[in-house]
Protein backbone atom coordinates (compact mmCIF):
# COMPACT_ATOMS: atom_id res chain seq x y z
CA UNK A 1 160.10 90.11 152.50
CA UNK A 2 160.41 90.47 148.61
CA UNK A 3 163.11 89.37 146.55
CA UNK A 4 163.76 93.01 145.49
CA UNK A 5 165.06 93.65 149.01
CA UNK A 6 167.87 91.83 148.46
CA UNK A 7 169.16 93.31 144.95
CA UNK A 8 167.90 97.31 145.02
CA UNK A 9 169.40 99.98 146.65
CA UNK A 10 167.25 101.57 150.00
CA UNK A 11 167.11 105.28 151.35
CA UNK A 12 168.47 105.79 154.92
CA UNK A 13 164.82 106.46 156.68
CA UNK A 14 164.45 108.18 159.99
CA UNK A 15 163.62 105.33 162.77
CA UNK A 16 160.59 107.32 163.93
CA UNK A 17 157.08 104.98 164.11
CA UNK A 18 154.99 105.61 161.29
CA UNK A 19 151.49 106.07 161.02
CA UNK A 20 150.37 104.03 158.97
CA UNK A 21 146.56 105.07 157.99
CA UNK A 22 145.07 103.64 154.60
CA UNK A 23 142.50 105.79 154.16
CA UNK A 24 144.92 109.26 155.61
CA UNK A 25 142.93 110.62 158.31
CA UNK A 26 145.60 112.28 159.63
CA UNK A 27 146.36 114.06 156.58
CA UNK A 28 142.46 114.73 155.78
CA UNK A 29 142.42 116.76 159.07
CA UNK A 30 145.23 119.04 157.88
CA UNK A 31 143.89 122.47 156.09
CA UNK A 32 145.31 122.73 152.57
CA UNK A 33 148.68 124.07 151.86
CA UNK A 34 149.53 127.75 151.14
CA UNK A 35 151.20 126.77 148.16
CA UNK A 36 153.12 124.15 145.81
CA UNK A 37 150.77 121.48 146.15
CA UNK A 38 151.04 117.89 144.12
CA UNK A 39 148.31 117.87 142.63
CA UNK A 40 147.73 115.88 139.69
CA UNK A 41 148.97 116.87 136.08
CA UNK A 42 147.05 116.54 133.12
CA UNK A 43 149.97 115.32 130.36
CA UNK A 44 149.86 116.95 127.25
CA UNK A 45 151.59 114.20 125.88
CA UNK A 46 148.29 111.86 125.92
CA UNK A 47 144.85 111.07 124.88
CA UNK A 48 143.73 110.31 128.27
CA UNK A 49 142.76 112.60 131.10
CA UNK A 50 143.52 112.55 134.62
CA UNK A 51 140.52 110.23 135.89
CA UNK A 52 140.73 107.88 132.64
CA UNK A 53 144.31 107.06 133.75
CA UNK A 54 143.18 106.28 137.55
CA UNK A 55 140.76 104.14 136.14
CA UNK A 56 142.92 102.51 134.31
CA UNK A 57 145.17 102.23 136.79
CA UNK A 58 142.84 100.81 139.55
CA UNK A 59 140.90 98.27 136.89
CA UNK A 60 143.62 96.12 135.53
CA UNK A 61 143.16 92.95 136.92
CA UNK A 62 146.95 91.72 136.40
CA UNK A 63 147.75 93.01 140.03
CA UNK A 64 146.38 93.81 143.11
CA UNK A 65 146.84 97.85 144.62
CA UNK A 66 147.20 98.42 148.29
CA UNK A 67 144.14 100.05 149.52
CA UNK A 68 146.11 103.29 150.43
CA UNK A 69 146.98 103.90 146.75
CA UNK A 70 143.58 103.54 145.58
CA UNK A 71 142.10 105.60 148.15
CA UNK A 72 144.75 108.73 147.74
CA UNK A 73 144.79 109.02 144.04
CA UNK A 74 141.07 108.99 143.91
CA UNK A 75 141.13 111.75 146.33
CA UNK A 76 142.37 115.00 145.25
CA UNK A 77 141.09 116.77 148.36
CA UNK A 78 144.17 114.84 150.08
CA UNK A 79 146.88 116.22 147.35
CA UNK A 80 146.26 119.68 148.31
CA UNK A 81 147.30 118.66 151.26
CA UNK A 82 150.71 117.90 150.73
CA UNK A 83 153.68 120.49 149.23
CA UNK A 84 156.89 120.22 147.91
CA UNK A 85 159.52 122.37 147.63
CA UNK A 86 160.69 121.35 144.04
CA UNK A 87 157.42 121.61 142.54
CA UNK A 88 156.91 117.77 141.80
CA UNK A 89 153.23 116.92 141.45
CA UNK A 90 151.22 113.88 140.84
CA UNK A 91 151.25 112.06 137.38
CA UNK A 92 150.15 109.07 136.23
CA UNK A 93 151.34 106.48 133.38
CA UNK A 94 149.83 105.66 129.94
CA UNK A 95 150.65 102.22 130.96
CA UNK A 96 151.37 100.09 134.20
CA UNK A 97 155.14 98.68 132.97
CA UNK A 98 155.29 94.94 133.82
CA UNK A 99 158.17 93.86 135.16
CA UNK A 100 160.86 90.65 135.54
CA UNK A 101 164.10 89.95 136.72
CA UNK A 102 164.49 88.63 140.07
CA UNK A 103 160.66 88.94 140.78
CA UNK A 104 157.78 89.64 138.63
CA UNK A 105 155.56 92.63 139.05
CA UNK A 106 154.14 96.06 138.16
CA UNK A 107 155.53 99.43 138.04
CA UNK A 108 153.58 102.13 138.03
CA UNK A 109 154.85 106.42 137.72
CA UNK A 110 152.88 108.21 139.88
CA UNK A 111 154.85 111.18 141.08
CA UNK A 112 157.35 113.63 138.81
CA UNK A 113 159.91 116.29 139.73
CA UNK A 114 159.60 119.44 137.89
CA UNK A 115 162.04 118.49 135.77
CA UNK A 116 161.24 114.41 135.26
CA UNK A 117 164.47 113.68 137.45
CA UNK A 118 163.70 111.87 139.55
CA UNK A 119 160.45 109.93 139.28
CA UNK A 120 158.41 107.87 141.97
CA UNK A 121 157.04 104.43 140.83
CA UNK A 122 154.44 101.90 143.22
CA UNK A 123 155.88 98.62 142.16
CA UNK A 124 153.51 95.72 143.38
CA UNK A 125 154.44 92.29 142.76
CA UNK A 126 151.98 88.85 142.58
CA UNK A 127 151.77 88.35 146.18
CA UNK A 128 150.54 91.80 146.59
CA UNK A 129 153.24 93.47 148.22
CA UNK A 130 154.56 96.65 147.56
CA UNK A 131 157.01 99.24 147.55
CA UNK A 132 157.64 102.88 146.35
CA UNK A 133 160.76 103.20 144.23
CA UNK A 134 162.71 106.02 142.97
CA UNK A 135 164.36 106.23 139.25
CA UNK A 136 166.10 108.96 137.68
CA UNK A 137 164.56 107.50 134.50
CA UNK A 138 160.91 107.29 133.14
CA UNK A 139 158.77 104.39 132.60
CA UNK A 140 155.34 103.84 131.90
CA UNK A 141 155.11 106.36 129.08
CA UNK A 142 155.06 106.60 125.16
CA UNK A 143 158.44 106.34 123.27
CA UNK A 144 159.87 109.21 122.17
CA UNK A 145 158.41 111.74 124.27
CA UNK A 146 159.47 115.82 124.74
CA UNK A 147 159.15 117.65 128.11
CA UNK A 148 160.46 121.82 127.48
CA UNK A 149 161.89 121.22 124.43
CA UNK A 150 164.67 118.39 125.79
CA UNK A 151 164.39 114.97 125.02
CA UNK A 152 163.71 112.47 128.33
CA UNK A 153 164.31 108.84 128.89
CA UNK A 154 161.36 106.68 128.52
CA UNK A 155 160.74 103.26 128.77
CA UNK A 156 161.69 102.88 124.51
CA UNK A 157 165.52 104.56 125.65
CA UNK A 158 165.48 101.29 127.91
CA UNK A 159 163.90 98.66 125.32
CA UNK A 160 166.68 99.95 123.31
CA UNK A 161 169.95 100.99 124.99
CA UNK A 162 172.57 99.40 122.94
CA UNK A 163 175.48 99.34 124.13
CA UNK A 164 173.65 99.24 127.81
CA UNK A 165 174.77 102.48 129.52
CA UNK A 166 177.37 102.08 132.20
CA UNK A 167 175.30 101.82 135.09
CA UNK A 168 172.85 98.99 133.76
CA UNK A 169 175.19 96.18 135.07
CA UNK A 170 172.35 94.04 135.33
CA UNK A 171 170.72 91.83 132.29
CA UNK A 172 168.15 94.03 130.58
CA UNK A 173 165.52 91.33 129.95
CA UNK A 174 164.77 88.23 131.54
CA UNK A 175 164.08 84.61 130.35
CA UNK A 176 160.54 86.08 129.52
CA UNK A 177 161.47 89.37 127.48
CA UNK A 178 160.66 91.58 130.50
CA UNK A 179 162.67 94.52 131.39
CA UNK A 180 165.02 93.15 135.01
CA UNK A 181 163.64 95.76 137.56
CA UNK A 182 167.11 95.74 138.98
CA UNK A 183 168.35 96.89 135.52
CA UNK A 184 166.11 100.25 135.65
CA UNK A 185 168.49 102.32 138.45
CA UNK A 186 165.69 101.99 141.17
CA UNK A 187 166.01 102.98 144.45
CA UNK A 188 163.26 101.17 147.37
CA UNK A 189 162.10 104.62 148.71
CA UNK A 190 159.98 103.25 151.27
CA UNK A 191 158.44 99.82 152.35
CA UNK A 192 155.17 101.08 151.60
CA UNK A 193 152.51 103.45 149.68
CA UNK A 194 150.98 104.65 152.90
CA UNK A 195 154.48 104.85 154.38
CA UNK A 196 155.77 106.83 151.57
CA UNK A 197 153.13 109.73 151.92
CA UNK A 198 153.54 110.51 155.53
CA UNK A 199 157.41 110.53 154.91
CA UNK A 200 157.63 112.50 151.57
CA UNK A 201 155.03 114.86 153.52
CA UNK A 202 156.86 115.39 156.82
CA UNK A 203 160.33 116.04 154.92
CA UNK A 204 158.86 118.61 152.61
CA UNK A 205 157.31 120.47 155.75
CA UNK A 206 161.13 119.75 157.58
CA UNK A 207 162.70 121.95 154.46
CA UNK A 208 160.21 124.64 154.57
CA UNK A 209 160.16 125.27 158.09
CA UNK A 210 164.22 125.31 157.58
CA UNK A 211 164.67 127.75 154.39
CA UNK A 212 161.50 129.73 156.15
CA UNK A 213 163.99 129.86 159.35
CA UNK A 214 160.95 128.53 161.37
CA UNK A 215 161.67 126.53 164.40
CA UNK A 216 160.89 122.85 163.52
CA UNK A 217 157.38 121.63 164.94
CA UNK A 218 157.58 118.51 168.24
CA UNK A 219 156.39 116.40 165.26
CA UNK A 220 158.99 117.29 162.71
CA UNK A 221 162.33 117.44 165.59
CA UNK A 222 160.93 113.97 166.54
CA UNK A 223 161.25 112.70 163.03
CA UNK A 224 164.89 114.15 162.49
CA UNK A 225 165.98 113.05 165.77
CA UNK A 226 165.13 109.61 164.32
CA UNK A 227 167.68 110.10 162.23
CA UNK A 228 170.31 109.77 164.76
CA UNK A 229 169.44 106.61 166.17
């Protein structure tokens, strides 16, 4: 078990087994969605395109990516695949944020909500283990950054907070002068990357077959009935 078990915050998940498939067979096999896919976003806000960031991504040699990342955001077949009801879609970091605090490691953005709030980060630390947390703020992009016309938090508002906002009650750098994971309001999401897909997928498909007044699938009543255990 990681250290950052012990000091972040975890989502309630539904008790339901998991299949856990690194290369997502089960989701190759579905047909493309109607509508509202993730697909990936090319940021206006940088000089590198879509596959220059993967690459970068997948080539730095400071950590080690579980195979299930690797394979899924090489694959955009697989992101039209997947919908979401609040039009979040895939985007990916100028830079992998290295982290400190309790544990060192590597944080890297690779899902947005419409709006920026919240964000979905692959954190992987030097053992090679990983987990998919959830911030309501932005790291891993350049300072100063626009999104509509309204300022967002990026990694420089946390480099810089002082007086630390109310709800950074942890030390904003460690001994080493990185920013304290546990300082950046993250939320463990789910244990892992291929975990995190089949989850985020199954709940989008729970709300639309709700709002769409569609009785829920064997598959899906399973999953909320997990829930209740």
């Amino acid at each position: 078990m990681s250290k950052v078990d012990h000091v972040l915050p975890a989502f309630s998940l539904s008790n339901v087994e998991i299949p856990v498939d690194d290369d997502f067979a089960w989701l190759a096999a579905l047909p493309p969605v109607p509508d509202w896919p993730i697909s990936a976003y090319e940021s206006h806000d940088s000089d590198l395109s879509i596959a220059e960031k993967i690459d970068m991504i997948c080539s730095d040699q400071r950590y080690k990516l579980p195979k299930s990342f690797v394979n899924f955001i090489k694959n955009p077949d697989l992101h039209l695949r997947i919908r979401s009801s609040t039009a979040c879609f895939l985007e990916f970091p100028n830079y992998v944020v290295e982290t400190g605090g309790v544990e060192h490691g590597y944080l890297i953005h690779f899902l947005s909500d419409q709006q920026w709030h919240p964000n979905w980060y692959l954190w992987v630390n030097d053992a090679g283990e990983e987990r998919v947390l959830l911030s309501p703020w932005i790291f891993g992009f350049d300072p100063d950054e626009f999104r509509d016309g309204d300022i967002v938090r990026t990694a420089s508002d946390f480099v810089s907070s002082t007086p630390q906002p109310e709800e950074m009650q942890e030390p904003t750098f460690d001994a080493a002068g990185l920013p304290n994971l546990a300082a950046m309001r993250m939320t463990i999401y789910a244990p892992t990357f291929a975990e995190f897909i089949y989850r985020y997928w199954i709940g989008e498909e729970i709300w639309f077959a709700n709002v769409g007044k569609q009785p829920f699938s064997p598959l899906q009543q399973r999953y909320l009935d997990g829930f209740k255990r």
